[in-house]
N, C-alpha and C. Protein backbone atom coordinates (compact mmCIF):
# COMPACT_ATOMS: atom_id res chain seq x y z
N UNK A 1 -4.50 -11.12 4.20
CA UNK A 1 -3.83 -10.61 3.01
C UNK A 1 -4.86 -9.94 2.11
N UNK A 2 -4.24 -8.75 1.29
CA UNK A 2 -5.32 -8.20 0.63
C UNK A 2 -4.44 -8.27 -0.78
N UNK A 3 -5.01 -9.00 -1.74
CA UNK A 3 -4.48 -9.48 -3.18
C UNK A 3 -4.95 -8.55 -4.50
N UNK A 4 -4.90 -7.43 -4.43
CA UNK A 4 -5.36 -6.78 -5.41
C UNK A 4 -4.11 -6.74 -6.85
N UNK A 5 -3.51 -7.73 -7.15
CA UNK A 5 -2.53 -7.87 -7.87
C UNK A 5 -3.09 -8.14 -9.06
N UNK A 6 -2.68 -7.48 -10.32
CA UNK A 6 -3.07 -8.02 -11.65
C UNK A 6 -4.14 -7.76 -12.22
N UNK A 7 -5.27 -6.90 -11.62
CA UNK A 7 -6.34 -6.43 -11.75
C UNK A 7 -6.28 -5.46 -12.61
N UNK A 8 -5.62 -4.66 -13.53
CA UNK A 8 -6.11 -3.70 -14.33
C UNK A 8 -6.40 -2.45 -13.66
N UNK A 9 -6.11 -2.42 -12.08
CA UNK A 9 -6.33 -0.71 -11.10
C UNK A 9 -5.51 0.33 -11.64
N UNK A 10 -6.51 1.54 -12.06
CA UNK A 10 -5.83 2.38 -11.95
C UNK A 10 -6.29 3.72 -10.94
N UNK A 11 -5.48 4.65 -11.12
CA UNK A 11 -5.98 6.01 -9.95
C UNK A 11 -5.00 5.54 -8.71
N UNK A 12 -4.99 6.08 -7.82
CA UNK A 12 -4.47 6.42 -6.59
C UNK A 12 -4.58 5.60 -5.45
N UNK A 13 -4.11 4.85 -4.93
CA UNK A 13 -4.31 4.45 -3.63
C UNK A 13 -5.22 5.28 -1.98
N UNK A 14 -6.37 4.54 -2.31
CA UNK A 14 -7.05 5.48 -1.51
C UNK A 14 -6.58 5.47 0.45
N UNK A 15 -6.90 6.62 0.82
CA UNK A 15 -6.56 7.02 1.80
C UNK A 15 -7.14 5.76 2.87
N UNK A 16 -8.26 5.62 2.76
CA UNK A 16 -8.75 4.59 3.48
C UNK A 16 -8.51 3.24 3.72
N UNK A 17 -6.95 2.65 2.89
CA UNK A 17 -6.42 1.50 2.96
C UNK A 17 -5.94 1.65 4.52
N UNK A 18 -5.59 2.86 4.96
CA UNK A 18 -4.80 3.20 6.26
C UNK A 18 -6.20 2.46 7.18
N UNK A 19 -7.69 1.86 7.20
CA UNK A 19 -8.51 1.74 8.24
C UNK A 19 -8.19 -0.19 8.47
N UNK A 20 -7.66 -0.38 7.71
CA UNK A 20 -7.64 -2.29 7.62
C UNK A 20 -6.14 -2.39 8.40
N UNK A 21 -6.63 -2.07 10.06
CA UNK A 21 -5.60 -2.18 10.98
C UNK A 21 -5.01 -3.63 10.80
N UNK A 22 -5.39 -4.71 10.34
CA UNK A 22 -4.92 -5.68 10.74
C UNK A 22 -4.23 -6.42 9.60
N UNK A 23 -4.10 -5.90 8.94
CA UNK A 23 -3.70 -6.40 7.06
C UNK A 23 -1.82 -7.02 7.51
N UNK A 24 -1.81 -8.07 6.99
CA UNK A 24 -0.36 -8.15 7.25
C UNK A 24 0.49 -8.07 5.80
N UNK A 25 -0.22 -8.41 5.18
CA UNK A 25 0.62 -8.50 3.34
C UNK A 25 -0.53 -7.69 2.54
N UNK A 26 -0.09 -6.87 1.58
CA UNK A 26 -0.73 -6.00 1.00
C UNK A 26 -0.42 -6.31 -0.57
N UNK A 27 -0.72 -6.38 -1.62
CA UNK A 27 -0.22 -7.00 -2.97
C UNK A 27 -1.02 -6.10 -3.87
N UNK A 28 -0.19 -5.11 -4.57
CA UNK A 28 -0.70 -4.30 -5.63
C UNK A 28 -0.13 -4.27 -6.55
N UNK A 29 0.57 -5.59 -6.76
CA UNK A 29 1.66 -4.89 -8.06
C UNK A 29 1.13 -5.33 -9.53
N UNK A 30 1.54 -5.35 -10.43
CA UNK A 30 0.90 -5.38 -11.81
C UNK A 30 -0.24 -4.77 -11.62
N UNK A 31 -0.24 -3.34 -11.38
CA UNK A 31 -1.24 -2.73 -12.14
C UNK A 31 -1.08 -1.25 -12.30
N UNK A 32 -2.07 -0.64 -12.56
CA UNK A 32 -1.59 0.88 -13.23
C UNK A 32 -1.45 2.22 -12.33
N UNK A 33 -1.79 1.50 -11.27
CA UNK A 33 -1.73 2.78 -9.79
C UNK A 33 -0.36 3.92 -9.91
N UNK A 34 -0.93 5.05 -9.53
CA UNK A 34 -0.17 6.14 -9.81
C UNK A 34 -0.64 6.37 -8.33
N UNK A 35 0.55 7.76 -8.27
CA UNK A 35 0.54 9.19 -7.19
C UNK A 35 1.44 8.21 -6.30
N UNK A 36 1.56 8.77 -5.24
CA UNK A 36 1.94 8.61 -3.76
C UNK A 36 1.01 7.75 -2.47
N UNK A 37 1.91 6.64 -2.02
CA UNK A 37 1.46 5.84 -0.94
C UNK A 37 1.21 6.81 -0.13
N UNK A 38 -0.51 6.39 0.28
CA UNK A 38 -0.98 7.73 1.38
C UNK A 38 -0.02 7.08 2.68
N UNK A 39 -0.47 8.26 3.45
CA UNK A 39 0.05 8.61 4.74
C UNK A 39 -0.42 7.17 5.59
N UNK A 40 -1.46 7.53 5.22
CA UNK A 40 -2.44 6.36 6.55
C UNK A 40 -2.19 5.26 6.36
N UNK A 41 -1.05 4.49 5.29
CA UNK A 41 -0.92 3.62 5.20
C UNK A 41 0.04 2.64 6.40
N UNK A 42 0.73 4.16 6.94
CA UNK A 42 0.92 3.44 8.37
C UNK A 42 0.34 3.37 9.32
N UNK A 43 -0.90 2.98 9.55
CA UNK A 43 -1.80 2.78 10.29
C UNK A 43 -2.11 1.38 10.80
N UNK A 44 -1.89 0.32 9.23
CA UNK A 44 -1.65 -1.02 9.07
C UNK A 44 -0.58 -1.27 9.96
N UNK A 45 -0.85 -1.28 11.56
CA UNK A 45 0.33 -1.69 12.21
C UNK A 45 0.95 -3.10 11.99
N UNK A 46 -0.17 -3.97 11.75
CA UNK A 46 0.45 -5.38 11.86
C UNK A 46 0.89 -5.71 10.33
N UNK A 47 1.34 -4.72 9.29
CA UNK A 47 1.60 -4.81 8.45
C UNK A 47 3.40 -5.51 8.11
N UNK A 48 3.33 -6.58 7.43
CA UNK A 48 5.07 -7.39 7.32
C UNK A 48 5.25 -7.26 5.69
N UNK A 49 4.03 -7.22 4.66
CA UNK A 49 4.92 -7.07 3.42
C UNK A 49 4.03 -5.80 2.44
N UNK A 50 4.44 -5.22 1.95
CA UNK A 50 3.71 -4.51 1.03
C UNK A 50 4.28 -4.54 -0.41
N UNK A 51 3.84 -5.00 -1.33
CA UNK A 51 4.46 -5.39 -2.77
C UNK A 51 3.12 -3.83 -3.39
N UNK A 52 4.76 -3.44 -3.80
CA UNK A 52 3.78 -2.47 -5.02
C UNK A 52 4.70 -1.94 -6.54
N UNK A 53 5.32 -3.33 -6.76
CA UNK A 53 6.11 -3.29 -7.91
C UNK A 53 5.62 -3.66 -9.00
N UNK A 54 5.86 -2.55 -10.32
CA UNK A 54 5.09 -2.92 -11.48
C UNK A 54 4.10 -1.96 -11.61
N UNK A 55 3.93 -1.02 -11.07
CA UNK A 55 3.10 0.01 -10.57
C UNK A 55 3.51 1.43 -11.14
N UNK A 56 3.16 2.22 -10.81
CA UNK A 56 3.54 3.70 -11.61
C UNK A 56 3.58 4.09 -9.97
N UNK A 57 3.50 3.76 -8.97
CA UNK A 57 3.36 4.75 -7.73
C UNK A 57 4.79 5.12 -7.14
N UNK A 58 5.27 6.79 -6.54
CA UNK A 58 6.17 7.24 -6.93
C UNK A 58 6.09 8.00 -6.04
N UNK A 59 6.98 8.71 -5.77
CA UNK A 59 7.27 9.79 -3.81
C UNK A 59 7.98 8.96 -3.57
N UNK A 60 8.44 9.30 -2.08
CA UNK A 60 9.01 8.87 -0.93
C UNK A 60 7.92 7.95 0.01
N UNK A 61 8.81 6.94 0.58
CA UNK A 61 7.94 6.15 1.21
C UNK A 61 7.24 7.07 2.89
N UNK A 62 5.81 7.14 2.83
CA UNK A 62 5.35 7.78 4.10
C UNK A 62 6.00 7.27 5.45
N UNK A 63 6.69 8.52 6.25
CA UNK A 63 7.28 8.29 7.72
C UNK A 63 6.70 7.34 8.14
N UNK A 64 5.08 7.24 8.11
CA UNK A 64 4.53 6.07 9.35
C UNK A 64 4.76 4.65 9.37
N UNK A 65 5.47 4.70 7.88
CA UNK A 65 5.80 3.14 7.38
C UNK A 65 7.13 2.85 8.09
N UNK A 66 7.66 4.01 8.70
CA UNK A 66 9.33 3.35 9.17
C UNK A 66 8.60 3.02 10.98
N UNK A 67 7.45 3.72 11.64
CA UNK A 67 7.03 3.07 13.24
C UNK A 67 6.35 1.42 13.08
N UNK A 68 6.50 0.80 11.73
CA UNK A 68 5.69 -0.47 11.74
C UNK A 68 6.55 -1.38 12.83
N UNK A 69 5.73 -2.48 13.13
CA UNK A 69 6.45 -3.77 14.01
C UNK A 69 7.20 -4.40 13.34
N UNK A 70 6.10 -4.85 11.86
CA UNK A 70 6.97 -5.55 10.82
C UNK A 70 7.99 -6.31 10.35
């Protein structure tokens, strides 16, 4: 699990969250993150929860997130 919840983040979700193939729960919420969930975020195949509520982040959820196992 990667717990970045409540931390005061702001800026963008970097592209490189897509390299932590093995992440199963992802936790960003309470904080100030803006733009759009990158692409590579479906990369996290073994990915089952992603919390990013409370957040300013906004688009459409990236295609690669609908090939997860999840």
């Amino acid at each position: 699990m990667l717990d970045l919840s409540k931390n005061n983040l702001t800026g963008i979700i970097p592209e490189e969250i897509g390299k932590l193939h093995q992440l199963e729960h992802i936790a960003f919420f309470n904080n100030d993150l803006s733009g759009n969930l990158p692409p590579s975020i479906g990369n996290c195949t073994k990915l089952k929860k992603l919390e990013i509520f409370s957040t300013q982040v906004s688009g459409s959820l990236p295609p690669s997130l609908g090939k997860l196992e999840g």
